[in-house]
Protein backbone atom coordinates (compact mmCIF):
# COMPACT_ATOMS: atom_id res chain seq x y z
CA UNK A 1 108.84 95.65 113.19
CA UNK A 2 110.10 95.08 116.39
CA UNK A 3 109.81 92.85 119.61
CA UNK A 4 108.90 94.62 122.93
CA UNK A 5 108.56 93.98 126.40
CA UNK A 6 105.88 94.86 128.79
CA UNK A 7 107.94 97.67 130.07
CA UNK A 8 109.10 98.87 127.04
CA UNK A 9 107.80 102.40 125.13
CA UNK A 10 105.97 101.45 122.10
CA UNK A 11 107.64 103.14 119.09
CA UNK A 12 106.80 107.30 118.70
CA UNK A 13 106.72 107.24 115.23
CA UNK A 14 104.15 105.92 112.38
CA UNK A 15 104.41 102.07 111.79
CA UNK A 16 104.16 98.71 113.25
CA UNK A 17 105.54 96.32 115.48
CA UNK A 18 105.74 93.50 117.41
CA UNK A 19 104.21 92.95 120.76
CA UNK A 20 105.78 88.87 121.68
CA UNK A 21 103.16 87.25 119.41
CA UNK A 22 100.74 90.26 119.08
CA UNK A 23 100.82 92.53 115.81
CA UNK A 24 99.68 95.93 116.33
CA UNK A 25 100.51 99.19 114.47
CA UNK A 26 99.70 102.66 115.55
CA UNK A 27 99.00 105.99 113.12
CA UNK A 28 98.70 109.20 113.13
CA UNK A 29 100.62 112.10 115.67
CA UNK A 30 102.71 111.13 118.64
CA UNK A 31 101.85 113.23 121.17
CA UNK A 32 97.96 113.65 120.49
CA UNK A 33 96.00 111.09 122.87
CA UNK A 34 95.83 108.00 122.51
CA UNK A 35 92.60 106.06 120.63
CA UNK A 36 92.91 102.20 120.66
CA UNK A 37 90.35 100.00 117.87
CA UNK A 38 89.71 97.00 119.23
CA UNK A 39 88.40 94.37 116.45
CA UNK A 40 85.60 91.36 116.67
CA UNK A 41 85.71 87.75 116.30
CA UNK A 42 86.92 86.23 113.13
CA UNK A 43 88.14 89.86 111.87
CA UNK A 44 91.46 91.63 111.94
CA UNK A 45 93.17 95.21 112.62
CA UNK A 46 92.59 95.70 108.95
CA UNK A 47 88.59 95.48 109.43
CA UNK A 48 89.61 98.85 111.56
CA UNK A 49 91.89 100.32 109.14
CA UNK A 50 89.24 103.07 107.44
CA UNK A 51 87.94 104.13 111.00
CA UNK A 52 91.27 104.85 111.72
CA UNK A 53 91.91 106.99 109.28
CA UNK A 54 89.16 109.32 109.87
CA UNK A 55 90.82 109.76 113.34
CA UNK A 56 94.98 109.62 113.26
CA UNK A 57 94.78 113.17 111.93
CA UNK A 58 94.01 114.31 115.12
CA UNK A 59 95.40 111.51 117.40
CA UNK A 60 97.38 108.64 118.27
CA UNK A 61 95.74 105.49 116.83
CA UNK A 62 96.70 102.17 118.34
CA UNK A 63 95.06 99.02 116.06
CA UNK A 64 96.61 95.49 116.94
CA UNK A 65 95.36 92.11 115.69
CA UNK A 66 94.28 90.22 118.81
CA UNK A 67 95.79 86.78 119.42
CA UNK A 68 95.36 83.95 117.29
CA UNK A 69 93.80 86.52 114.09
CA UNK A 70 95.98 88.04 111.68
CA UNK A 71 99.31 88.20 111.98
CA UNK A 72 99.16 87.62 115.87
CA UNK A 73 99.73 84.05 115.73
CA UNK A 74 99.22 82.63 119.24
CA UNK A 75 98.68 78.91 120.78
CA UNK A 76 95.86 80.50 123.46
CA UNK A 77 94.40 80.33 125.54
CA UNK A 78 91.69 82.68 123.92
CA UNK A 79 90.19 83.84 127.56
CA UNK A 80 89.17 87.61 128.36
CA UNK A 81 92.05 87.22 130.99
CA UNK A 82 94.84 87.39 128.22
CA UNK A 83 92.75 89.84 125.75
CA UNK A 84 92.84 92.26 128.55
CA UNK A 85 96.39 91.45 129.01
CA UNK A 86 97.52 91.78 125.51
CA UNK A 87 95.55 95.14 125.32
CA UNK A 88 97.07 96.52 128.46
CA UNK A 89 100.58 95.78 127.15
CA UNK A 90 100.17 97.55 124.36
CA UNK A 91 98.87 100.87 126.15
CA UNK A 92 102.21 100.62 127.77
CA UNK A 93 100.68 102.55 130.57
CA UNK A 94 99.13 105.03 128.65
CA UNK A 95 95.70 106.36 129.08
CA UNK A 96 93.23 105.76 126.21
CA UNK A 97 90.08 105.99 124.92
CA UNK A 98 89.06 102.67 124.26
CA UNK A 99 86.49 101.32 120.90
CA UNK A 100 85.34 97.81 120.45
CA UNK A 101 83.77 96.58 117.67
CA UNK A 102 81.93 92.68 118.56
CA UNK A 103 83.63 90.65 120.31
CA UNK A 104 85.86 93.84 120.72
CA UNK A 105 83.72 95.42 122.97
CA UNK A 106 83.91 93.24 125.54
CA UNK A 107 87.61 93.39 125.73
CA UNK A 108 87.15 97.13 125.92
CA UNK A 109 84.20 96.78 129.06
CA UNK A 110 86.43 94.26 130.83
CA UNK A 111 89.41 96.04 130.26
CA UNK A 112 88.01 99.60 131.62
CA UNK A 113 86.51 97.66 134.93
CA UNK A 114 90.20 95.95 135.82
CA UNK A 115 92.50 99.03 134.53
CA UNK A 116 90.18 102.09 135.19
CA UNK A 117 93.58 104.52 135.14
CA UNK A 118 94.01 103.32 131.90
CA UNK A 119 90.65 104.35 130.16
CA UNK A 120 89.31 107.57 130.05
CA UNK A 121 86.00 106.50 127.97
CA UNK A 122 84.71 103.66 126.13
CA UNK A 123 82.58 103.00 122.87
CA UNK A 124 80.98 99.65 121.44
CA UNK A 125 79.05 98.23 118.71
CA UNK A 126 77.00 95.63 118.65
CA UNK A 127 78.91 94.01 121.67
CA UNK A 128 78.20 90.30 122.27
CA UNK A 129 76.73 89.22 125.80
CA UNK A 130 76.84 85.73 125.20
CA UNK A 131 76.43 84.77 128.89
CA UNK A 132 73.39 86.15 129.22
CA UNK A 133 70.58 83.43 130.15
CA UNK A 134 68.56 85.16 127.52
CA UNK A 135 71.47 85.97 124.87
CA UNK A 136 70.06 83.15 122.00
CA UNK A 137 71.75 80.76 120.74
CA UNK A 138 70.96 80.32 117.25
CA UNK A 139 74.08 83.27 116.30
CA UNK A 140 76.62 82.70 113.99
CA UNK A 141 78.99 82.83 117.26
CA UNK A 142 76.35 80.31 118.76
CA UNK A 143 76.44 77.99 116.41
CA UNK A 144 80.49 78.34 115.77
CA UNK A 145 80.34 77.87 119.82
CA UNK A 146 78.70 74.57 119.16
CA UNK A 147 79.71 72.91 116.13
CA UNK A 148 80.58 68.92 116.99
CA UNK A 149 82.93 69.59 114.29
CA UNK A 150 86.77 70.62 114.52
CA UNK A 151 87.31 74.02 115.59
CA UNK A 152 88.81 74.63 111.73
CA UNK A 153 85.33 73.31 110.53
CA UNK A 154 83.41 75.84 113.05
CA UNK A 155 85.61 78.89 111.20
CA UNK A 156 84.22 78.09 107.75
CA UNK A 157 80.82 77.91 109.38
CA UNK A 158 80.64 81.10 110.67
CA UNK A 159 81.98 82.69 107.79
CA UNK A 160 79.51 81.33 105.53
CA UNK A 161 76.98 82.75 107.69
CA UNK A 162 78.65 86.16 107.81
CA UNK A 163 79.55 86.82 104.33
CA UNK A 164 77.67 84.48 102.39
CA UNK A 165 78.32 80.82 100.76
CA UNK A 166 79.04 82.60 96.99
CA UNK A 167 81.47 84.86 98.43
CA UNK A 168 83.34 82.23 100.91
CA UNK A 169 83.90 80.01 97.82
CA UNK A 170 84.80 82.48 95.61
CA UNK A 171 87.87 83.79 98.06
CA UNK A 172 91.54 82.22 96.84
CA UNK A 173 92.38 78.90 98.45
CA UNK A 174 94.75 80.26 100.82
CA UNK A 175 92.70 83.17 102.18
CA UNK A 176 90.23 80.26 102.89
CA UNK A 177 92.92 78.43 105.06
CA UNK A 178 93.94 81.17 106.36
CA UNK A 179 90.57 82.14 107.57
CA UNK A 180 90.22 78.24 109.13
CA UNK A 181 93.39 78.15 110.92
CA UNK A 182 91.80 81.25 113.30
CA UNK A 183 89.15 78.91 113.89
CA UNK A 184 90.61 77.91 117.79
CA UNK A 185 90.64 81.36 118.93
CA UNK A 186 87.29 81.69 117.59
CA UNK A 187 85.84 78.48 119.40
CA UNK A 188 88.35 79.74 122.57
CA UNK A 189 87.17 83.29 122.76
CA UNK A 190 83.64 82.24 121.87
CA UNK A 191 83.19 79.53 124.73
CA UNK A 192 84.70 81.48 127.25
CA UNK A 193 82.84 84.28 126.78
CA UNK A 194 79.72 82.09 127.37
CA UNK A 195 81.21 80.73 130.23
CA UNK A 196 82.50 83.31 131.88
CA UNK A 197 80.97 86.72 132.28
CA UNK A 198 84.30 89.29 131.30
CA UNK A 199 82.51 92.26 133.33
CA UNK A 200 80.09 93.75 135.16
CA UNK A 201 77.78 96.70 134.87
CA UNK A 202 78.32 98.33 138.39
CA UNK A 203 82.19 97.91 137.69
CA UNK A 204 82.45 100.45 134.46
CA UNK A 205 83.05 103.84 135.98
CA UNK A 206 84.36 105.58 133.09
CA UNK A 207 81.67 107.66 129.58
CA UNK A 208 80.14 104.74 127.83
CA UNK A 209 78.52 105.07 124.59
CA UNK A 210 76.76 101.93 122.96
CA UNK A 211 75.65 101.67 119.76
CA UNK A 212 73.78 99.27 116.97
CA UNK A 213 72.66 99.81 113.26
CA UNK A 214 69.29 100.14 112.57
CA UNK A 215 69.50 97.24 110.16
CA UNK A 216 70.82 95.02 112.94
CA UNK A 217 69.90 91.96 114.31
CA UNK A 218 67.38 91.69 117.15
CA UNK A 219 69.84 90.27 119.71
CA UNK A 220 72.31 92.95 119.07
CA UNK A 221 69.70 96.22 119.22
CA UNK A 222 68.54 94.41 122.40
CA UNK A 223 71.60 93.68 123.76
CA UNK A 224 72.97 97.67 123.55
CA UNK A 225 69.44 98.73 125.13
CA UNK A 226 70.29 96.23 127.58
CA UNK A 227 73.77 97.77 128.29
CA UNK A 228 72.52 101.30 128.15
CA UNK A 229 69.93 100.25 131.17
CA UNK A 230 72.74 98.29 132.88
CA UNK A 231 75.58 101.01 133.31
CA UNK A 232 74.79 104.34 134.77
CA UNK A 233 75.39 107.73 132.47
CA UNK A 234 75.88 105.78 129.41
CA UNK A 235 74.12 106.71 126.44
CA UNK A 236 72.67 105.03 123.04
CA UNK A 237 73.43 105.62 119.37
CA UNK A 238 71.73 104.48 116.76
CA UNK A 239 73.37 104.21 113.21
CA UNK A 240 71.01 104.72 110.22
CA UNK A 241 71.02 101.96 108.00
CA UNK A 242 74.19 100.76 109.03
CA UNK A 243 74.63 96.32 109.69
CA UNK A 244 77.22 95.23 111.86
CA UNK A 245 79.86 95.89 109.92
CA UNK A 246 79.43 99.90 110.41
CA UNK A 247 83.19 100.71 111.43
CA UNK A 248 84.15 98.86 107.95
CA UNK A 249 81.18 99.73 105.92
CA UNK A 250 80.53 103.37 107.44
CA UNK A 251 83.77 104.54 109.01
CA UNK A 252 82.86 108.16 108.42
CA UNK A 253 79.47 107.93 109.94
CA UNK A 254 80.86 105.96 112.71
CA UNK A 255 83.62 108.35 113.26
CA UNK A 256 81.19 111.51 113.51
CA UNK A 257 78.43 109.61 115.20
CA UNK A 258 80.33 107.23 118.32
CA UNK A 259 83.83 107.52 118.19
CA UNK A 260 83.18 111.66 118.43
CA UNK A 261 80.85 111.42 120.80
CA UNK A 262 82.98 109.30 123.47
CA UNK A 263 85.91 111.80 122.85
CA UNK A 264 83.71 114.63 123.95
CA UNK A 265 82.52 112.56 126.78
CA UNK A 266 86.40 111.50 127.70
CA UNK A 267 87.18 115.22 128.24
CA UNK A 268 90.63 117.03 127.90
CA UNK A 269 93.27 115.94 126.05
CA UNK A 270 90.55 114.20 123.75
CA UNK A 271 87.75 116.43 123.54
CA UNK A 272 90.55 119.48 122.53
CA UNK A 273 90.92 117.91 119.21
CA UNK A 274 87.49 118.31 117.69
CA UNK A 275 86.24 120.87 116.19
């Protein structure tokens, strides 16, 4: 693990390092393209660990907890600005095909509109659009958004609504601190994102592929349909019986069915790897 500047190479070899405050780690062979995995609010690069390995056989896989999860301890402020930032960094000025999970794939939309020599394709699932007049507000990011409690308080919230009160308590004591202490970027992130629209439609120029499980929430199939309408030439996947976890839950399946699909759609050096 290492420090880097903004100029700097990141490393050619398997492993991870450090990025300032930003932890990232990238797999698989040095010279095949680059694939970045871009995780969702109150989640980690570990939540993208399994998709990765069905891909850094073939290519260069860049995963990176974003600031204030994980190991990328960071003081804010939690605005697209410095997600699109921190991303950009890490590609080190190297192309990439870009996949957002959440939360994720709006870092992925807004990074693709302000860098388009930097993205040669993007994929999402079950991308938030929060800012949306009609987006509703009774989420688990809506009500995290809105909690009158601390921002600590608004972290245990949410995940009790994600993974369930028996589970939450069941976790050790410190993973449950843990998972509170990430409550300001969650608040940050989740605020501005209602506040402030991170991209537009007529702005993403690159292939986009959006996708939802069939055993998704309402807001998040209609949200994708929504984007699919929105940006010219993009297309729609649907996952059988996959939830919103799919790139944990179903990393094969999502692998084969929207990461493979947005390689193809990326063209040469990407599509050249698949079979």
């Amino acid at each position: 693990m290492r420090p880097i500047g903004p100029a700097a190479r990141p490393p050619t070899c398997c492993g991870w390092f450090a990025l300032g405050e930003i932890w990232s780690e990238e797999a698989g062979r040095p010279d095949a393209p680059l694939v970045a995995l871009i995780h969702g609010t109150m989640d980690r690069s570990t939540g993208m660990l399994r998709l990765s390995r069905q891909l850094d056989d073939r290519f260069r896989v860049l995963r990176y907890d974003r600031r204030g999860y994980g190991r990328s301890v960071h003081d804010g402020p939690f605005t697209m600005d410095g997600q699109v930032d921190d991303l950009v960094t890490l590609l080190a000025g190297r192309t990439a095909v870009l996949i957002g999970h959440s939360y994720g794939g709006n870092v992925a939309l807004a990074t693709a509109e302000r860098h388009a020599q930097l993205v040669a394709a993007v994929g999402v699932y079950e991308t938030p659009l929060s800012w949306e007049p009609w987006w509703p507000g009774t989420t688990a990011g809506g009500a995290a958004r809105a909690t009158e409690g601390s921002p600590q308080d608004a972290a245990e919230q949410f995940m009790r609504r994600m993974v369930g009160d028996d589970l939450w308590d069941r976790l050790p004591e410190r993973t449950r601190q843990t998972r509170r202490a990430e409550g300001p970027a969650l608040v940050g992130e989740l605020r501005d994102l209602a506040d402030v629209q991170p991209w537009t439609p007529a702005g993403i120029a690159c292939p986009l592929l959006v996708s939802h499980g069939s055993r998704g929430a309402d807001h998040h199939r209609d949200g994708m349909r929504f984007v699919r309408d929105a940006v010219p030439e993009s297309d729609l996947v649907v996952l059988t019986d996959c939830r919103h976890d799919a790139p944990l839950s179903n990393a094969r399946l999502f692998a084969e069915q929207v990461v493979e699909p947005v390689l193809r759609a990326a063209g040469p050096p990407w599509s050249s790897r698949l079979g």
